[in-house]
C-alpha atoms as a PDB file:
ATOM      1  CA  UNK A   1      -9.269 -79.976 -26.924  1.00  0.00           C
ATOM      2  CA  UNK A   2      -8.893 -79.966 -23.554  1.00  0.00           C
ATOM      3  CA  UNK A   3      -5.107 -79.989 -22.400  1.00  0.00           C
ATOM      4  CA  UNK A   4      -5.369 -82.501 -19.002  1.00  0.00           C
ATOM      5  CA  UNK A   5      -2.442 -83.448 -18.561  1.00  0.00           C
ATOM      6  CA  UNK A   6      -0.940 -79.540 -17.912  1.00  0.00           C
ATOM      7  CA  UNK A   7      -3.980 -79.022 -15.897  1.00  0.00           C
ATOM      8  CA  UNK A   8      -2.934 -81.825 -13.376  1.00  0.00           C
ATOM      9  CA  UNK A   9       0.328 -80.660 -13.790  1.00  0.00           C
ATOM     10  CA  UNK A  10      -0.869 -77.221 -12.405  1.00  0.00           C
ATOM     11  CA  UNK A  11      -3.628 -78.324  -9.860  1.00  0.00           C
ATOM     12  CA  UNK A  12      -2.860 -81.549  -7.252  1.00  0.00           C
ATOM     13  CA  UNK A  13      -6.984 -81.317  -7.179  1.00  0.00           C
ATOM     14  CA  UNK A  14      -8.925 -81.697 -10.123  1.00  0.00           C
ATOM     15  CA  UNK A  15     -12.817 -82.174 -10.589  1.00  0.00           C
ATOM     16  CA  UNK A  16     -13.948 -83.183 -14.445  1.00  0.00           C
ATOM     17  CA  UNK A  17     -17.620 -82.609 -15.165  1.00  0.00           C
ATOM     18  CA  UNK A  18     -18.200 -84.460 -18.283  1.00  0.00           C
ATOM     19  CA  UNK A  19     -21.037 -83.447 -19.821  1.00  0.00           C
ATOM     20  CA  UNK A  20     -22.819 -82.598 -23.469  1.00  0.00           C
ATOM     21  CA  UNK A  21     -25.043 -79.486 -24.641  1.00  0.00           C
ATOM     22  CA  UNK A  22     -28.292 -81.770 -25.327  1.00  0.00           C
ATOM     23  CA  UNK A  23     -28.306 -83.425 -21.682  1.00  0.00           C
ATOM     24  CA  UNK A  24     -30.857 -81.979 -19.225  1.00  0.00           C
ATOM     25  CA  UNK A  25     -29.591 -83.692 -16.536  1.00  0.00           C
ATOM     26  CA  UNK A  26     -26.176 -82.110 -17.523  1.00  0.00           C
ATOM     27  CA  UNK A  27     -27.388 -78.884 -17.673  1.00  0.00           C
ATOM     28  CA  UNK A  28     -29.465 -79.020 -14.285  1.00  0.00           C
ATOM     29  CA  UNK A  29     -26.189 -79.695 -12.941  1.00  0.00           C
ATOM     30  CA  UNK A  30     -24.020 -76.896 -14.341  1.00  0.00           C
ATOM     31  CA  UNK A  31     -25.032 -74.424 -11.611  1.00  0.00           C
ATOM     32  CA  UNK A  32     -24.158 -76.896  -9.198  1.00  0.00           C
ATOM     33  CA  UNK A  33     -21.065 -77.251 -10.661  1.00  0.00           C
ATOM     34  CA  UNK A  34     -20.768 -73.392 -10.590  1.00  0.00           C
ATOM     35  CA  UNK A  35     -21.062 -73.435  -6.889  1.00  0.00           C
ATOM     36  CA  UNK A  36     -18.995 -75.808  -6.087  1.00  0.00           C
ATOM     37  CA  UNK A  37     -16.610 -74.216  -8.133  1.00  0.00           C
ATOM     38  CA  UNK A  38     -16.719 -70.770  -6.138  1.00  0.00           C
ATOM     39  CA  UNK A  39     -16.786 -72.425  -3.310  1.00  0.00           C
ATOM     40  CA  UNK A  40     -13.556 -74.233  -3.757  1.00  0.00           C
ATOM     41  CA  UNK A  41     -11.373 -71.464  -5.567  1.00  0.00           C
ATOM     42  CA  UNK A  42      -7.748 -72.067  -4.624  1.00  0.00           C
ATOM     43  CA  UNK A  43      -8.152 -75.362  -3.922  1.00  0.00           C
ATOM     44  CA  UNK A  44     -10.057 -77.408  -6.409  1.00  0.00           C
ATOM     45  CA  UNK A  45      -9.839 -77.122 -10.178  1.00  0.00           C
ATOM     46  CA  UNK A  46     -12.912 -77.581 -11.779  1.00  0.00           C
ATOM     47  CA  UNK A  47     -12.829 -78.518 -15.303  1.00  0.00           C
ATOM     48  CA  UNK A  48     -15.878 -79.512 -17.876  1.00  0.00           C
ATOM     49  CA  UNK A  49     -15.477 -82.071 -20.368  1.00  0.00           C
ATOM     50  CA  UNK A  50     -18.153 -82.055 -23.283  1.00  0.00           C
ATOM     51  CA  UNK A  51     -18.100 -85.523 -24.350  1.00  0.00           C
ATOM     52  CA  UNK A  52     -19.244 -84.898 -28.001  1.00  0.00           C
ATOM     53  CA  UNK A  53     -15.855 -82.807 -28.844  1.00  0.00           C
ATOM     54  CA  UNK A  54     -13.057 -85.001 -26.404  1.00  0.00           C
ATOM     55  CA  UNK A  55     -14.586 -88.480 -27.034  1.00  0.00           C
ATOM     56  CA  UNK A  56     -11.079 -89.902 -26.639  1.00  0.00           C
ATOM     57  CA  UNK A  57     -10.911 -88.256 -23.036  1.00  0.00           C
ATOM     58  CA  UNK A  58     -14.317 -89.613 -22.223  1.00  0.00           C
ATOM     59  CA  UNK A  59     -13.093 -93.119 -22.901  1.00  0.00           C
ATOM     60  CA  UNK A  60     -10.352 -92.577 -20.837  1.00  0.00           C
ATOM     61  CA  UNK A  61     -11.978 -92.579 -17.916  1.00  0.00           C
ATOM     62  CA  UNK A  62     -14.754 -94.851 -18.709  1.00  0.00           C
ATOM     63  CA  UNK A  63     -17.212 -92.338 -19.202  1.00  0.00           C
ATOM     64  CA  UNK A  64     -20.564 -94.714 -20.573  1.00  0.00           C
ATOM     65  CA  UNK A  65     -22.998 -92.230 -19.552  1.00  0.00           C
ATOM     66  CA  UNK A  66     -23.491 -88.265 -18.243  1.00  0.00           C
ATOM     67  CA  UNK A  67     -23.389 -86.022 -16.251  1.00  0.00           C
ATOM     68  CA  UNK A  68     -20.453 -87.945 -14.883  1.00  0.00           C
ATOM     69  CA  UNK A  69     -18.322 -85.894 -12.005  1.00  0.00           C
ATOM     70  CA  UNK A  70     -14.341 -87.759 -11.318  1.00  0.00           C
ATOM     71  CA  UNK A  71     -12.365 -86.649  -8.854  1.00  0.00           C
ATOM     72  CA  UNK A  72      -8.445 -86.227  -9.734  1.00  0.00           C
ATOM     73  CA  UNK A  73      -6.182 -85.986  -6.719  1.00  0.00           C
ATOM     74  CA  UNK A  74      -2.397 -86.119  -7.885  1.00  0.00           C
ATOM     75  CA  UNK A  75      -3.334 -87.089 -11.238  1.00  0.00           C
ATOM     76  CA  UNK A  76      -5.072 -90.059 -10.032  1.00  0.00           C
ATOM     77  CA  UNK A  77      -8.483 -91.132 -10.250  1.00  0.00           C
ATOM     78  CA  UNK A  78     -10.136 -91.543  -6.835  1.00  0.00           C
ATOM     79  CA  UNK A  79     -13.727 -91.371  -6.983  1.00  0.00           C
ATOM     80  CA  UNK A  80     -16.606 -91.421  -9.598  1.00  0.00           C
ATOM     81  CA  UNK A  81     -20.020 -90.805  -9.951  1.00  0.00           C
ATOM     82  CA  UNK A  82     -22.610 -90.216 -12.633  1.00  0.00           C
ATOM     83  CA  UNK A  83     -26.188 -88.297 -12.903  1.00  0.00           C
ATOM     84  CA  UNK A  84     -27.461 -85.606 -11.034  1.00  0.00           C
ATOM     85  CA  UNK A  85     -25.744 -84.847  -7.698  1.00  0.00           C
ATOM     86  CA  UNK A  86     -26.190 -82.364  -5.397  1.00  0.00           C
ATOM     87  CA  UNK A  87     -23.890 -79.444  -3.983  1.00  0.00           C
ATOM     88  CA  UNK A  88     -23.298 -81.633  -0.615  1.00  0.00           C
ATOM     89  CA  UNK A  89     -22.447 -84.628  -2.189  1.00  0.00           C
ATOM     90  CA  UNK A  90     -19.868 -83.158  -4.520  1.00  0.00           C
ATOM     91  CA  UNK A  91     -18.366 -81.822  -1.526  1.00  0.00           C
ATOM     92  CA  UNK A  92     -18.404 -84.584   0.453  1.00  0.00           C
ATOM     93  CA  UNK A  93     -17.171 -87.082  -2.839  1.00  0.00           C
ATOM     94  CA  UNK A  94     -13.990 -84.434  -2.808  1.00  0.00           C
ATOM     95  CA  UNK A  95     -13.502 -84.307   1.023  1.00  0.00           C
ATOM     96  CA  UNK A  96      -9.513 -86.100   1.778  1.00  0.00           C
END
């Protein structure tokens, strides 16, 4: 299970990629993801959620459908989105 809670603890920035093994559009975003990820060492944690093992997590955050991407700054939830998005709009759906 995935420990969020000492993750925003450790990290005032926080992305969540929740996602599952059998969805394609989940998996043509994972390299996105990946990107992103190096591109933002230091100063955004990425973190993937798979849906089918932390349902209660999903519901949390509202989760009805995937790939869905929120954005945690401070341990609060400021923006959502869900399907397929490209490198430039992650980065512009994290920009402060």
């Amino acid at each position: 299970m995935v420990d969020l809670q000492k993750i925003f603890q450790e990290n005032n920035k926080v992305l969540i990629d929740f996602y599952a093994d059998w969805c394609g559009p989940c998996r043509m975003l994972a390299p996105v993801i990946e990107e992103v990820k190096k591109e933002t060492a230091g100063t955004l944690h990425v973190v993937k959620v798979d849906v089918d093992a932390n349902p209660q997590i999903a519901a949390q955050y509202g989760v009805r459908s995937i790939p869905t991407l929120a954005y945690i700054k401070d341990g609060k939830l400021v923006k959502q989105a869900v399907g397929f998005k490209s490198k430039k709009d992650i980065l512009n759906m994290i920009q402060d």
